[in-house]
C-alpha atoms as a PDB file:
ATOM      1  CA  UNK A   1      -9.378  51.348 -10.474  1.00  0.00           C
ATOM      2  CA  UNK A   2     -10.428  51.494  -7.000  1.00  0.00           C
ATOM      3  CA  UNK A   3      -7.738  50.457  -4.321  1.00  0.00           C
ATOM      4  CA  UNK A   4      -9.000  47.083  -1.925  1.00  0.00           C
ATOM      5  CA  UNK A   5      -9.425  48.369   1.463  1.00  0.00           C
ATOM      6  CA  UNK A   6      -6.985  45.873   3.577  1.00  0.00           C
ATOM      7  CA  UNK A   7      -7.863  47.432   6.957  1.00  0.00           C
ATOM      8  CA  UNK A   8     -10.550  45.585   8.496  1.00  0.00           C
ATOM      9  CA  UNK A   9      -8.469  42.043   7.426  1.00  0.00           C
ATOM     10  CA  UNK A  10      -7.132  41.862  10.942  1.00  0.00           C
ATOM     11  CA  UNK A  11      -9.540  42.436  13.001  1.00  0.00           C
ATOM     12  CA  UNK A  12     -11.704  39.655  11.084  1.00  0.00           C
ATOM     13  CA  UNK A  13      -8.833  37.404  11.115  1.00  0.00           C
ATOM     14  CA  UNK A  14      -8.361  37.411  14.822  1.00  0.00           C
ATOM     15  CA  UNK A  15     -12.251  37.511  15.563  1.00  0.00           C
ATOM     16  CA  UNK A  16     -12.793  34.607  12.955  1.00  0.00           C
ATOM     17  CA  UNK A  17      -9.965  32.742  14.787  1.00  0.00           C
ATOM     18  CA  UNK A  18     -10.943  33.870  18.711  1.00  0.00           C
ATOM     19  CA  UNK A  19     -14.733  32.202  17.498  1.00  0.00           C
ATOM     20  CA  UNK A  20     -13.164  29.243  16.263  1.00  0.00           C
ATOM     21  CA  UNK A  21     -10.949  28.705  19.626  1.00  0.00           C
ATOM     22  CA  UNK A  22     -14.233  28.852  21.372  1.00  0.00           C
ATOM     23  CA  UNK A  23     -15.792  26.578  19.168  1.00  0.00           C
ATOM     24  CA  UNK A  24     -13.345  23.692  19.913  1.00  0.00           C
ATOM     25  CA  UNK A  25     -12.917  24.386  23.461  1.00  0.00           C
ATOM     26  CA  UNK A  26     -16.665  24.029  23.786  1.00  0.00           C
ATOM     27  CA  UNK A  27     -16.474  20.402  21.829  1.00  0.00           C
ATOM     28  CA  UNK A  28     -13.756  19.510  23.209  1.00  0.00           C
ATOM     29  CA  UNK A  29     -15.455  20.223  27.332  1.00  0.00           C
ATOM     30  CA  UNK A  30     -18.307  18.243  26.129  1.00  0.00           C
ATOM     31  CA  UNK A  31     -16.385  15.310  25.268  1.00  0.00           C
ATOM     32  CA  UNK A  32     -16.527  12.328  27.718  1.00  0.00           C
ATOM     33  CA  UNK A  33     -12.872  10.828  28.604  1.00  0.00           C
ATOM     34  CA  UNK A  34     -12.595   7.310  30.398  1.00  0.00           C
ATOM     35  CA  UNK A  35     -10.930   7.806  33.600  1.00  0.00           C
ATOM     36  CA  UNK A  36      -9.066   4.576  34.365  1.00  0.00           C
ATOM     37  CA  UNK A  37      -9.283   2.642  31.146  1.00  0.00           C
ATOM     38  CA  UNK A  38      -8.895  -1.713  32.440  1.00  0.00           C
ATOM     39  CA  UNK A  39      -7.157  -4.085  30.103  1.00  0.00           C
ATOM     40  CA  UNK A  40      -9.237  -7.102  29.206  1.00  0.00           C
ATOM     41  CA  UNK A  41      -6.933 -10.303  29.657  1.00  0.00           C
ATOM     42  CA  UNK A  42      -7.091 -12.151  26.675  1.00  0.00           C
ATOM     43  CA  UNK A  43      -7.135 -15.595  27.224  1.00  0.00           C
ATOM     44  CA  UNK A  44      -4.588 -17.572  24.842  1.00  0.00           C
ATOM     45  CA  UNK A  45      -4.630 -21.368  23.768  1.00  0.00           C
ATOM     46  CA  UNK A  46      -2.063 -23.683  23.318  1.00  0.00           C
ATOM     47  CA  UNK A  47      -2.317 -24.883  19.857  1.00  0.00           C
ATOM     48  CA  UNK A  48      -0.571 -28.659  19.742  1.00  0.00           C
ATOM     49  CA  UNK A  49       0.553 -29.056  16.634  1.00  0.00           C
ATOM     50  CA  UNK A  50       2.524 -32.054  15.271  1.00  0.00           C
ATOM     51  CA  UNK A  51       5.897 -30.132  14.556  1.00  0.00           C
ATOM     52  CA  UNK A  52       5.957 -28.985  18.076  1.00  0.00           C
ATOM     53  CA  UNK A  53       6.373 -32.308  19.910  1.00  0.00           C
ATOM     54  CA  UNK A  54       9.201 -33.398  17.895  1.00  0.00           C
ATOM     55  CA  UNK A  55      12.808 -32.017  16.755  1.00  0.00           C
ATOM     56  CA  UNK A  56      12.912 -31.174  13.134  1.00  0.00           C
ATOM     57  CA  UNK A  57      15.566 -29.774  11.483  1.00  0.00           C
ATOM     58  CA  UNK A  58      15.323 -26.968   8.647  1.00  0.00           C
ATOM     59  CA  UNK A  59      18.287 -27.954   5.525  1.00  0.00           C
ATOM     60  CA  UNK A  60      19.747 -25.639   3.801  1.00  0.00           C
ATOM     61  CA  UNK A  61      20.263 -25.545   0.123  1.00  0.00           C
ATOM     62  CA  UNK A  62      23.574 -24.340   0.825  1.00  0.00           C
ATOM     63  CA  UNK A  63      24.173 -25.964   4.189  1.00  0.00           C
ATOM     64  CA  UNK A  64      24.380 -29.489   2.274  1.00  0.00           C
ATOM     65  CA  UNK A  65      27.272 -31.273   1.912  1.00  0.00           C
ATOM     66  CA  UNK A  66      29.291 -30.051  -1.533  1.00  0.00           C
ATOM     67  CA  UNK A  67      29.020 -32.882  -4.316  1.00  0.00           C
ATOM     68  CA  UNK A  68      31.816 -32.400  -6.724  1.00  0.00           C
END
């Protein structure tokens, strides 16, 4: 049985991954990038609900008094 000739695996490694380098660098030069991106201001309303002009007060099943 014939042996598998290993000695060209490097030098087709590195070329495969020297091409592929080049590949991305070229995609990635092409690739636009905003220079200063500006924050839109978002513009928030005040929602008046009924619970918010008035004190409520949240009771506690365990905050009760103890009935014994």
């Amino acid at each position: 049985m014939p042996q598998l000739n290993t000695s060209t695996w490097t030098i087709t490694i590195m070329s495969m991954l020297l091409a592929l380098f080049i590949l991305f660098q070229l995609k990635l030069s092409k690739h636009t990038y905003f220079t200063n991106p500006e924050t839109t201001p978002t513009n928030t309303r005040k929602h008046n609900t009924p619970w918010e002009l008035k004190w409520t007060k949240i009771y506690l099943p365990l905050s009760s008094p103890q009935h014994s």
